[in-house]
N, C-alpha and C. Protein backbone atom coordinates (compact mmCIF):
# COMPACT_ATOMS: atom_id res chain seq x y z
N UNK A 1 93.47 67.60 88.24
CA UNK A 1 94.85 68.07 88.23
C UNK A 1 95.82 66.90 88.39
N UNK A 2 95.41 66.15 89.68
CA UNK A 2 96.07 64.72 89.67
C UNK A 2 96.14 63.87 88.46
N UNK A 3 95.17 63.90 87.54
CA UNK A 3 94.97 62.95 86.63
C UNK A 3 95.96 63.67 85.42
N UNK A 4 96.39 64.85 85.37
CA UNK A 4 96.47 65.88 84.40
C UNK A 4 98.08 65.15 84.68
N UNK A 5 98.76 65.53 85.76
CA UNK A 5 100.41 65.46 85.91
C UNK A 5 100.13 63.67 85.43
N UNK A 6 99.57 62.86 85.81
CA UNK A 6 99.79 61.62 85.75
C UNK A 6 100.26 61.45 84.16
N UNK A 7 99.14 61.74 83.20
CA UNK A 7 99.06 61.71 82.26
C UNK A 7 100.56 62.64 81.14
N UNK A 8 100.95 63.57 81.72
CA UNK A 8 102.25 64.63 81.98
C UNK A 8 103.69 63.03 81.62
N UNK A 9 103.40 62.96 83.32
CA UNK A 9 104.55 61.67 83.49
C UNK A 9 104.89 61.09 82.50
N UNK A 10 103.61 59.91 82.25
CA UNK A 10 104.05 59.20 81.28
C UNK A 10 104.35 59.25 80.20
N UNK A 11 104.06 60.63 79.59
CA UNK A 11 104.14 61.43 78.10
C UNK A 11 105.78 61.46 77.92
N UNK A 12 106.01 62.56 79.15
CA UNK A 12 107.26 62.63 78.85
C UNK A 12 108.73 61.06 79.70
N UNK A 13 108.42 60.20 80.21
CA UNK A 13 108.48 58.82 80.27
C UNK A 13 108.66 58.10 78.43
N UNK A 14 107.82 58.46 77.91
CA UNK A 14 107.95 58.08 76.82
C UNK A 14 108.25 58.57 75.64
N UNK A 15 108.23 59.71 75.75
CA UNK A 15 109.26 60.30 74.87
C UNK A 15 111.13 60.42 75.30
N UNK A 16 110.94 60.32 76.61
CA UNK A 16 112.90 59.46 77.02
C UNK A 16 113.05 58.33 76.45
N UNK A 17 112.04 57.84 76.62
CA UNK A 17 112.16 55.96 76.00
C UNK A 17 112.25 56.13 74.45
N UNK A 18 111.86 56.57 73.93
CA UNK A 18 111.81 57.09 73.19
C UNK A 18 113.50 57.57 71.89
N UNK A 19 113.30 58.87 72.59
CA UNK A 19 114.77 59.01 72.31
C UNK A 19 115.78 58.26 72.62
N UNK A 20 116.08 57.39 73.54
CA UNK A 20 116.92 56.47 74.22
C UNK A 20 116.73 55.74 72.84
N UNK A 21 115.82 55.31 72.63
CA UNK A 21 115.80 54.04 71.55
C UNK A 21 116.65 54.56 70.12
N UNK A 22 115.84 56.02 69.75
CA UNK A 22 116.63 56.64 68.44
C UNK A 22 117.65 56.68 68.60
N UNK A 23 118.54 57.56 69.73
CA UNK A 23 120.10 56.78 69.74
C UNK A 23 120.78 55.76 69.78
N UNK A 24 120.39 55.05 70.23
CA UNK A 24 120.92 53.66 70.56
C UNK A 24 120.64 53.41 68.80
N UNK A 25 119.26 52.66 68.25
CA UNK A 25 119.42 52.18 67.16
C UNK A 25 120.26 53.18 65.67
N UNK A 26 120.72 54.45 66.01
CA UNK A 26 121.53 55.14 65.42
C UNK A 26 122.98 54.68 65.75
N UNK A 27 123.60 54.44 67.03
CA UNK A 27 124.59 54.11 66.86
C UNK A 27 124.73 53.06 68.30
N UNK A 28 124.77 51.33 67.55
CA UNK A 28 124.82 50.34 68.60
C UNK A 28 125.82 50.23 68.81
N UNK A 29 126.71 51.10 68.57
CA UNK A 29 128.19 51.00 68.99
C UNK A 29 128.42 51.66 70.68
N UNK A 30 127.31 52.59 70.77
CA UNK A 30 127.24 53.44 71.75
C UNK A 30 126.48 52.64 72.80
N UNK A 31 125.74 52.26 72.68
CA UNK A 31 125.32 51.26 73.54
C UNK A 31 125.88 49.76 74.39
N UNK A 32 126.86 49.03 73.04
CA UNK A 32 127.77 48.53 73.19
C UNK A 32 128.48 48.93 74.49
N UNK A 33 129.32 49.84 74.28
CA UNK A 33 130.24 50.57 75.34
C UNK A 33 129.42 50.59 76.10
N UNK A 34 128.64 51.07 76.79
CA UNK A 34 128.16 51.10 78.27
C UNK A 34 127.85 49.79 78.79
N UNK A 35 127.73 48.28 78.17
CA UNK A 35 128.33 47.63 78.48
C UNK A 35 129.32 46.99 78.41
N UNK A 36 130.53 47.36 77.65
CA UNK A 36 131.90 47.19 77.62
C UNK A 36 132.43 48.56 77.76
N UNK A 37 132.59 49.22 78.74
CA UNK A 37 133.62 49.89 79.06
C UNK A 37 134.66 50.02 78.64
N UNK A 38 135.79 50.67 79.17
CA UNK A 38 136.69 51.01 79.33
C UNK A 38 137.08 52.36 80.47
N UNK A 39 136.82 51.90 81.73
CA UNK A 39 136.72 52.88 82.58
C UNK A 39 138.12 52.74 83.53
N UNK A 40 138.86 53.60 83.45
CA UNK A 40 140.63 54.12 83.85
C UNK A 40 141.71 53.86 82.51
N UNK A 41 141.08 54.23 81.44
CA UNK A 41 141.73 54.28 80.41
C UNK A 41 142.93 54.37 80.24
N UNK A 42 143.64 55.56 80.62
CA UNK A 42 144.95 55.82 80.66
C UNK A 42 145.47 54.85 81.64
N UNK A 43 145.03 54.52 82.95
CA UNK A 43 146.26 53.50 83.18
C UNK A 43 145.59 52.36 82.95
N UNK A 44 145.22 52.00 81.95
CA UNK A 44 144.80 50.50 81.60
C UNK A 44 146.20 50.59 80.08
N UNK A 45 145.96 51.66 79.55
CA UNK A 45 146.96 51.76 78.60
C UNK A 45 148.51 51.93 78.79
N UNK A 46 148.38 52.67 80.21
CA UNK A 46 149.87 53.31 80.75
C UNK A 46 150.54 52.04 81.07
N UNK A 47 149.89 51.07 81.34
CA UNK A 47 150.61 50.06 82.13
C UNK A 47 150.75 48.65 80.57
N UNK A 48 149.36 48.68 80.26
CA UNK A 48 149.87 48.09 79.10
C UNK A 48 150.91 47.86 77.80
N UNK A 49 151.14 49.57 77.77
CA UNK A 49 152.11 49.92 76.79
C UNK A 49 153.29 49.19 77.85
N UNK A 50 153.41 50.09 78.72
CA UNK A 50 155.00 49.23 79.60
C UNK A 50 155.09 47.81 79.85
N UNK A 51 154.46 47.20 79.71
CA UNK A 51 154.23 45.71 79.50
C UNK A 51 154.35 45.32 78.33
N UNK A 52 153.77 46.13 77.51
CA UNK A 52 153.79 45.21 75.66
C UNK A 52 152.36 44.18 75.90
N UNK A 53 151.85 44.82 76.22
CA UNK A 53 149.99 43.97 76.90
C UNK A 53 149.20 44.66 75.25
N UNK A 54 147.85 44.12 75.10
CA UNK A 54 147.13 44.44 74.41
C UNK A 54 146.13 45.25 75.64
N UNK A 55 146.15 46.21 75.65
CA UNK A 55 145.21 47.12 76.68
C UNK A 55 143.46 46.91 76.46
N UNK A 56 143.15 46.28 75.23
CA UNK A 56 141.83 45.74 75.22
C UNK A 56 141.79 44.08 75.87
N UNK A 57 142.65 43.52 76.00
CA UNK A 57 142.63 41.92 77.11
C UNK A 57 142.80 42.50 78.15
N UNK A 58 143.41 43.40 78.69
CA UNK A 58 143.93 44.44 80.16
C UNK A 58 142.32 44.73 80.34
N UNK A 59 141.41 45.06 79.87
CA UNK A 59 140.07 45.71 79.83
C UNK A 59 138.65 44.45 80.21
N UNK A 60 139.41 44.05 79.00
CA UNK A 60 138.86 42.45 79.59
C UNK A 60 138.60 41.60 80.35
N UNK A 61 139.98 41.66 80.69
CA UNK A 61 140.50 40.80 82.30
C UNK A 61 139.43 41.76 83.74
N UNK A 62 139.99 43.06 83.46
CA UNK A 62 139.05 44.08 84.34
C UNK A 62 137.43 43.81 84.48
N UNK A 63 137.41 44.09 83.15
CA UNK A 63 135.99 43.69 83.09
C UNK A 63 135.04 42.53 84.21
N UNK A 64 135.74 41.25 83.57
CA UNK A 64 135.08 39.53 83.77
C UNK A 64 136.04 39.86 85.32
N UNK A 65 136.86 40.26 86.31
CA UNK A 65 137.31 40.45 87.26
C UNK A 65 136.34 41.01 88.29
N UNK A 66 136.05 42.16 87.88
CA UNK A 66 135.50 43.16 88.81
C UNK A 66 134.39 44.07 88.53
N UNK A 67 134.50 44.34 86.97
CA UNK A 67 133.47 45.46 85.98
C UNK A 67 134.13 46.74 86.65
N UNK A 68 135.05 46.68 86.69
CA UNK A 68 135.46 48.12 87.04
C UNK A 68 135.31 48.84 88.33
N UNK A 69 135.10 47.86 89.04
CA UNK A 69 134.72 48.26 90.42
C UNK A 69 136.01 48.21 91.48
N UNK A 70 137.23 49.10 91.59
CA UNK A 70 137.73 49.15 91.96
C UNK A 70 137.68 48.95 93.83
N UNK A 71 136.63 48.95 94.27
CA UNK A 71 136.47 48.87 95.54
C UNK A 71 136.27 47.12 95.50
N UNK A 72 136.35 46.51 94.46
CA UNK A 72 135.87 44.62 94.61
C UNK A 72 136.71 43.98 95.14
N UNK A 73 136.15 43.06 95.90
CA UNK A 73 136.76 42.31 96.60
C UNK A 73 136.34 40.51 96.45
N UNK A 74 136.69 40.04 96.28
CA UNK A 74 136.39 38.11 96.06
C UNK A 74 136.27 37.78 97.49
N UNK A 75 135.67 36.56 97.31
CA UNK A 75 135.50 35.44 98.38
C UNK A 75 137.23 34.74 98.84
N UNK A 76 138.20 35.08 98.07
CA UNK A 76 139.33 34.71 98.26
C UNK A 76 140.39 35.65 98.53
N UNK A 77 139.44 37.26 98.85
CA UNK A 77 140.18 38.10 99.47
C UNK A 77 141.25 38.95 97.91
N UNK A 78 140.84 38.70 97.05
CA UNK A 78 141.64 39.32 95.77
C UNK A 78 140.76 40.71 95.85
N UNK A 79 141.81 41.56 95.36
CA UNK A 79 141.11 43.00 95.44
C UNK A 79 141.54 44.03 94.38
N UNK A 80 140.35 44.91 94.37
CA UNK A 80 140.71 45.77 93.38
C UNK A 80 140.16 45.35 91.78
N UNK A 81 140.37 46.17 91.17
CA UNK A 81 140.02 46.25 89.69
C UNK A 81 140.25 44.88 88.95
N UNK A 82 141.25 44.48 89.42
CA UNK A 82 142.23 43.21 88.82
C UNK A 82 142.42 41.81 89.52
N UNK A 83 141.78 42.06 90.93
CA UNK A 83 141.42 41.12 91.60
C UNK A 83 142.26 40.55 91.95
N UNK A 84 143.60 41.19 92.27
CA UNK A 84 144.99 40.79 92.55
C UNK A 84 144.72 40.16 94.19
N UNK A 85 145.49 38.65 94.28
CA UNK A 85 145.69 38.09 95.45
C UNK A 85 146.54 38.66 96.31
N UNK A 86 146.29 39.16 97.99
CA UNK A 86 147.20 39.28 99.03
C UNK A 86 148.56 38.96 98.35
N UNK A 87 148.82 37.30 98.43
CA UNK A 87 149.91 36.93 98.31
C UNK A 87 150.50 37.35 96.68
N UNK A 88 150.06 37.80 95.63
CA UNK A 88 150.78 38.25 94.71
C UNK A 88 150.89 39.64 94.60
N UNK A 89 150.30 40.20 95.33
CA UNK A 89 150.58 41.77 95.58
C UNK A 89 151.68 42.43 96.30
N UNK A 90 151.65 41.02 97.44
CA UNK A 90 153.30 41.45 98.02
C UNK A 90 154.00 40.96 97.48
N UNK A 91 154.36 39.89 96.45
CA UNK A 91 155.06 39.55 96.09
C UNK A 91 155.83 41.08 94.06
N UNK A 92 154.90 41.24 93.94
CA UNK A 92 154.66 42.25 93.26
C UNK A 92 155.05 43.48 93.34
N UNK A 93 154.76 43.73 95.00
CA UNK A 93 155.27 45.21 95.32
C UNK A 93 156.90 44.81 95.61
N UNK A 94 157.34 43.94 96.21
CA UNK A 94 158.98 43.78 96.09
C UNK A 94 159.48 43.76 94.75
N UNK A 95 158.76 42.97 93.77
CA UNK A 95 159.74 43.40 92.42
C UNK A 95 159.46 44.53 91.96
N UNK A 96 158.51 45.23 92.53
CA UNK A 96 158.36 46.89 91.40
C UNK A 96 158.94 47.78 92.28
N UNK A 97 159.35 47.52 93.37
CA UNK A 97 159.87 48.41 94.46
C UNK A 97 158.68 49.48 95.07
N UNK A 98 157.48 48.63 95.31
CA UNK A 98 156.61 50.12 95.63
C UNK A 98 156.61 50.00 97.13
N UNK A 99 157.34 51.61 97.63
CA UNK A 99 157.54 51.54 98.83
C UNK A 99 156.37 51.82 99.81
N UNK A 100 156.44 51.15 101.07
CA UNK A 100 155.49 51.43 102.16
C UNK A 100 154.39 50.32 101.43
N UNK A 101 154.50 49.43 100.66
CA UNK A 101 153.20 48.78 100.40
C UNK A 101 152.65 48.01 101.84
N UNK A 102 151.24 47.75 101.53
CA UNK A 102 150.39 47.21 102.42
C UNK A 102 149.19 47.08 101.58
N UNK A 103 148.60 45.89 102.28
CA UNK A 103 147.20 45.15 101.07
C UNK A 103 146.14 46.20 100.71
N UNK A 104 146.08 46.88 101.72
CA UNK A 104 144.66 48.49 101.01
C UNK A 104 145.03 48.72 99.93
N UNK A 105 146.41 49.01 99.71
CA UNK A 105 146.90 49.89 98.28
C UNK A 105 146.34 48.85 97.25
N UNK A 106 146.02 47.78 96.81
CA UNK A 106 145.60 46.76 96.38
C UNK A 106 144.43 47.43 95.92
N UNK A 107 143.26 48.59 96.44
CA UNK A 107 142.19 48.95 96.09
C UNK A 107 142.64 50.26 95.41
N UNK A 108 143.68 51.03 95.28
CA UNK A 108 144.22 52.19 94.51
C UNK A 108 144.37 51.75 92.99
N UNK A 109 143.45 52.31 91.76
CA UNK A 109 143.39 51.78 90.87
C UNK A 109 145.06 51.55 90.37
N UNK A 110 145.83 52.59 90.45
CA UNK A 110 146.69 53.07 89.46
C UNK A 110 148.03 51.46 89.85
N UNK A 111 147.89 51.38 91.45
CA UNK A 111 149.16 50.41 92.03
C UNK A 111 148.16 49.33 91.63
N UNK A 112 146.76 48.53 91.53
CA UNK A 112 146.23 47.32 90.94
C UNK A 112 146.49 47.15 89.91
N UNK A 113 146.31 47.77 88.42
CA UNK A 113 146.40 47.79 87.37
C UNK A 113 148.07 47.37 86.62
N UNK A 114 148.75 48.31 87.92
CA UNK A 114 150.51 48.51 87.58
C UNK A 114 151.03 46.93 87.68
N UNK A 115 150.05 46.33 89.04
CA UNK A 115 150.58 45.15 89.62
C UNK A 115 149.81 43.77 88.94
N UNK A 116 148.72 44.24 88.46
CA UNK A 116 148.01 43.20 87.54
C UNK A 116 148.64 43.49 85.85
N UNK A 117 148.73 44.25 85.51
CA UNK A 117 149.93 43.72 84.09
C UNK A 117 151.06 43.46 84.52
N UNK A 118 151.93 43.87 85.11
CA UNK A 118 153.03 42.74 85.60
C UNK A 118 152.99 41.94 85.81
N UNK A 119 151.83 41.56 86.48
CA UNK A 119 151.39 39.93 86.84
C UNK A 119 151.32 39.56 85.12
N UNK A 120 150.62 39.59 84.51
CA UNK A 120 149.80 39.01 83.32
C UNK A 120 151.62 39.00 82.50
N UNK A 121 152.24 39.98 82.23
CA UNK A 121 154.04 39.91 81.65
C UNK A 121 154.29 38.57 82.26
N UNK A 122 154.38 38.60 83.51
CA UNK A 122 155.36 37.15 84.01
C UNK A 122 154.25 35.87 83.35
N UNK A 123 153.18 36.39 83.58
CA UNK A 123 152.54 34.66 82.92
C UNK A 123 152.88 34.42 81.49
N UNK A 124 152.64 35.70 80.94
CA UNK A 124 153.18 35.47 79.53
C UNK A 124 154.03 35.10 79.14
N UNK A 125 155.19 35.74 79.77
CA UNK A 125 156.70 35.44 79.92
C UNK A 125 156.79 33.14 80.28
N UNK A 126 155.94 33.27 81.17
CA UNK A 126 156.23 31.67 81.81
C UNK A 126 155.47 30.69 81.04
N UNK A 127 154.45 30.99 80.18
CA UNK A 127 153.85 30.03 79.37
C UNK A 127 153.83 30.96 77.58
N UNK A 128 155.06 31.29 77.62
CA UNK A 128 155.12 31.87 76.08
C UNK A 128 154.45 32.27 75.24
N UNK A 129 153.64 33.17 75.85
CA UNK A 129 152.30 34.60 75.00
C UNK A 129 151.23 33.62 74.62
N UNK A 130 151.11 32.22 75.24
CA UNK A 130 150.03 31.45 74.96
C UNK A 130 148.82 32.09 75.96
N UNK A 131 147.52 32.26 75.19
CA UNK A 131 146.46 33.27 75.89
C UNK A 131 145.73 32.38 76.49
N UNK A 132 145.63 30.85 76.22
CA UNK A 132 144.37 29.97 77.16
C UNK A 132 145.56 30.04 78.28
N UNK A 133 146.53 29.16 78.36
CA UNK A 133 147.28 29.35 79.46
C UNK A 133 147.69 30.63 80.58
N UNK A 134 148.00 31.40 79.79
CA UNK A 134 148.08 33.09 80.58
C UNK A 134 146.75 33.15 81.53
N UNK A 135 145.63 33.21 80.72
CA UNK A 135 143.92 33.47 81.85
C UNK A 135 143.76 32.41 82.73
N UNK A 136 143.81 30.93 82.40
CA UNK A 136 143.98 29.69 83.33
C UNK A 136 144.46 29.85 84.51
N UNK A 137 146.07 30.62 83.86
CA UNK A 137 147.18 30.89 85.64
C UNK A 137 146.60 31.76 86.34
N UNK A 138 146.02 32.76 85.47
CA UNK A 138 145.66 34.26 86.20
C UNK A 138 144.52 33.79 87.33
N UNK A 139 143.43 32.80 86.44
CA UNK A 139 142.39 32.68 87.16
C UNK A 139 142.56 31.51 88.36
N UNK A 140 143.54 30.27 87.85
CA UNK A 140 143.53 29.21 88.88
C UNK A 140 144.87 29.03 89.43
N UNK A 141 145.85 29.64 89.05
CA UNK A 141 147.33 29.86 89.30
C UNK A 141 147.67 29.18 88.49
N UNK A 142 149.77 29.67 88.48
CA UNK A 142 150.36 29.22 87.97
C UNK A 142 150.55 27.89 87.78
N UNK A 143 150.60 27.14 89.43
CA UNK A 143 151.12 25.28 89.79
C UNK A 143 150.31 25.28 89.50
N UNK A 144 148.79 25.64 89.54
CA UNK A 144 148.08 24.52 88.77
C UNK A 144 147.93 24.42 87.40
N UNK A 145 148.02 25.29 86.36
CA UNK A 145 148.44 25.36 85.31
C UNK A 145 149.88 24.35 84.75
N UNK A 146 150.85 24.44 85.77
CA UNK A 146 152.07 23.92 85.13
C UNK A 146 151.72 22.14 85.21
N UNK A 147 150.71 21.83 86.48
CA UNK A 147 150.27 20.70 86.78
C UNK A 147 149.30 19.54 85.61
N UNK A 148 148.64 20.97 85.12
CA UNK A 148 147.71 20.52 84.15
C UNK A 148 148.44 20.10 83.03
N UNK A 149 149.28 20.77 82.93
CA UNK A 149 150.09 20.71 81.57
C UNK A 149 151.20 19.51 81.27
N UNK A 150 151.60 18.90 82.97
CA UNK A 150 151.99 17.45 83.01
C UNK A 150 151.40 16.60 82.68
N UNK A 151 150.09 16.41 82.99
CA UNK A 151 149.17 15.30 83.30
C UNK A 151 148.18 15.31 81.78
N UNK A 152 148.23 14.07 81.58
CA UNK A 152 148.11 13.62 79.97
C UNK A 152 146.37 13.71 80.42
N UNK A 153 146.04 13.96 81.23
CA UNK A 153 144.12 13.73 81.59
C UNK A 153 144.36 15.16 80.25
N UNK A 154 144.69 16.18 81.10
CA UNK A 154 144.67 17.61 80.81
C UNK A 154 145.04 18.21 79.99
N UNK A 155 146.30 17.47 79.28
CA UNK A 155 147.43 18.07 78.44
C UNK A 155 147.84 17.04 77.38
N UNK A 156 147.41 16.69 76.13
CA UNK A 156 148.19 15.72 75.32
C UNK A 156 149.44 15.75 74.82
N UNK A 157 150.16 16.91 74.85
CA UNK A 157 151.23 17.82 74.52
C UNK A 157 152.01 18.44 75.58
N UNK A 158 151.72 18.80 76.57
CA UNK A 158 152.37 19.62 77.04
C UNK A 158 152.39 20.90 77.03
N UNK A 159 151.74 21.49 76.11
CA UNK A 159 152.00 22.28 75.40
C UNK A 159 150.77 23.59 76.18
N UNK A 160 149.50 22.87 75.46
CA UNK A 160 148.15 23.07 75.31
C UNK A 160 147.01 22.20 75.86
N UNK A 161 146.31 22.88 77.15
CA UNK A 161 145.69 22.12 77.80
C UNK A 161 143.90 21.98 76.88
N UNK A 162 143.96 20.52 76.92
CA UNK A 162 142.48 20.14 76.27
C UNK A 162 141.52 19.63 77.18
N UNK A 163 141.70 20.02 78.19
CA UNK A 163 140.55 20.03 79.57
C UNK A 163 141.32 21.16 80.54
N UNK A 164 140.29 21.91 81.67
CA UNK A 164 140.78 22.03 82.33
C UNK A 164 139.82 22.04 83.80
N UNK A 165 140.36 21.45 84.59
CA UNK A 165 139.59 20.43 85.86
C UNK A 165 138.77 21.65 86.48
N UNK A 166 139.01 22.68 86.47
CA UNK A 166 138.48 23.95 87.27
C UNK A 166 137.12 24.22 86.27
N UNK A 167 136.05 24.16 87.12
CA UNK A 167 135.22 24.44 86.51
C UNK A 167 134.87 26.38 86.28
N UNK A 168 135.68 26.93 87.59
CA UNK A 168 135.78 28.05 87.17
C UNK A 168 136.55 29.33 86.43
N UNK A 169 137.56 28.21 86.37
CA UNK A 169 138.92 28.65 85.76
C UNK A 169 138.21 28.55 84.00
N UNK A 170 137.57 27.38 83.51
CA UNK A 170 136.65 27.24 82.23
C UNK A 170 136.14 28.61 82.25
N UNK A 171 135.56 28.77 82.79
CA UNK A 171 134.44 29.74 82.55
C UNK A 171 134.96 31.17 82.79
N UNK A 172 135.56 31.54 83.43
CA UNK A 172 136.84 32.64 83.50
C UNK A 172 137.23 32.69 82.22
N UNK A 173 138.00 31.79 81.04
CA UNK A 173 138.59 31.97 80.12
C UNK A 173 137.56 31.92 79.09
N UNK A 174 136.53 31.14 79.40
CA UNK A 174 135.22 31.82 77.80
C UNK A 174 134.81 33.14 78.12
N UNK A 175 134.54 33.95 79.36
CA UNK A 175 134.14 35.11 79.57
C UNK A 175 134.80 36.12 79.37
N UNK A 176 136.47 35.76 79.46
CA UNK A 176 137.47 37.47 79.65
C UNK A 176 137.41 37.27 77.61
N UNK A 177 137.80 36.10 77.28
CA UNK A 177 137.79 36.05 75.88
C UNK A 177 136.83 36.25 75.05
N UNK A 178 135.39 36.07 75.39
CA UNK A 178 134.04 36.65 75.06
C UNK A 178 134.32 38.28 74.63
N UNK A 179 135.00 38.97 76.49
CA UNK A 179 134.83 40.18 76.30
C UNK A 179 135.88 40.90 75.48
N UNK A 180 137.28 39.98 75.66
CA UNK A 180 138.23 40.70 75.01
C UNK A 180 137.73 40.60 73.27
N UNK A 181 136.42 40.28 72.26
CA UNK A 181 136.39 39.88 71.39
C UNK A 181 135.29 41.06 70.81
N UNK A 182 134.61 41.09 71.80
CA UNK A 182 133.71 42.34 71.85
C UNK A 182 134.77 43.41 72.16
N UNK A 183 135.10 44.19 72.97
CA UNK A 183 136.12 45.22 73.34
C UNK A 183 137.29 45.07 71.67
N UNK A 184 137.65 43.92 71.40
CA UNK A 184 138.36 44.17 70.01
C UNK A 184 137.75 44.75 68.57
N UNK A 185 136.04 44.71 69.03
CA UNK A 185 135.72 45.19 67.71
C UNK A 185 135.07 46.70 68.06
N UNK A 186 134.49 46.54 69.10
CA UNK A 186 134.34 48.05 69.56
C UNK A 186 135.53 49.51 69.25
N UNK A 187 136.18 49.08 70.20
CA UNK A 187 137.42 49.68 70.32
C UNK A 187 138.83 50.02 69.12
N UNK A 188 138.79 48.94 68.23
CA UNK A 188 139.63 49.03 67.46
C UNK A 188 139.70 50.00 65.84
């Protein structure tokens, strides 16, 4: 009887595996998505549209941030979906007027998302819809961005940085742009 269910198990074990596989190789688009998401859709879009954001880089950023894990938290105390810093969250909640703020709300998807595309508007706004620069600030800040962009090591132009000293700030901007590239063909 023991030998009977064993034999049971793995039958139907492999006929899931099975089917798993027929869908998937029917549509790798579907598979895709479950590792590129898009999980809080509407306010990834709600906030994007009011920004003038591309809501698939908004997804992106989420993504290479947190994966959607609204409860995340960094080694540098950034929180939430968007991985918004203490100090730009209050600075954030005074220009959006959100009253009674305090750093928890930072883990409420709808006030992270609201306060991380506003964030991403002003970078845009401060380095002129340029996208290596925008993820650079997001990921290593603004001064150091504006720093890089003095210094001829970093910047031959001014303009457009052709190094950038952060080794994780690099790798931040091949990853959200990886995903925002995937999420652009998925999604679109």
């Amino acid at each position: 009887m023991v030998v009977n269910l064993k034999k049971y198990r793995r039958l139907l074990v492999v006929i899931m595996v099975v089917m798993v596989l027929g869908v998937a190789a029917n549509s790798t688009n579907w598979f895709l998505k479950i590792l590129y998401p898009i999980h809080y859709r509407s306010l990834v879009e709600k906030y994007s549209d009011e920004y003038d954001l591309d809501p698939l880089l908004v997804a992106a950023i989420i993504k290479t941030e947190s994966k959607f894990n609204e409860k995340a938290k960094s080694h540098k105390e950034a929180k939430g979906l968007m991985q918004i810093a203490p100090i730009t969250g209050e600075w954030a909640a005074k220009q959006l007027d959100i009253k009674d703020y305090n750093e928890e709300m930072l883990y409420v998807p709808e006030i992270n998302v609201r306060i991380g595309c506003w964030y991403i508007d002003r970078l845009s706004s401060e380095f002129d819809g340029r996208l290596q620069l925008i993820l650079a600030a997001y990921n290593g800040g603004s001064g150091n961005v504006n720093k890089w962009l003095d210094n001829p090591e970093y910047s031959q132009d001014g303009i457009t940085l052709n190094k950038i000293p952060f080794l994780e700030t690099r790798a931040y901007i091949d990853k959200v742009l990886k995903s925002y590239k995937i999420y652009s063909i998925l999604y679109r």
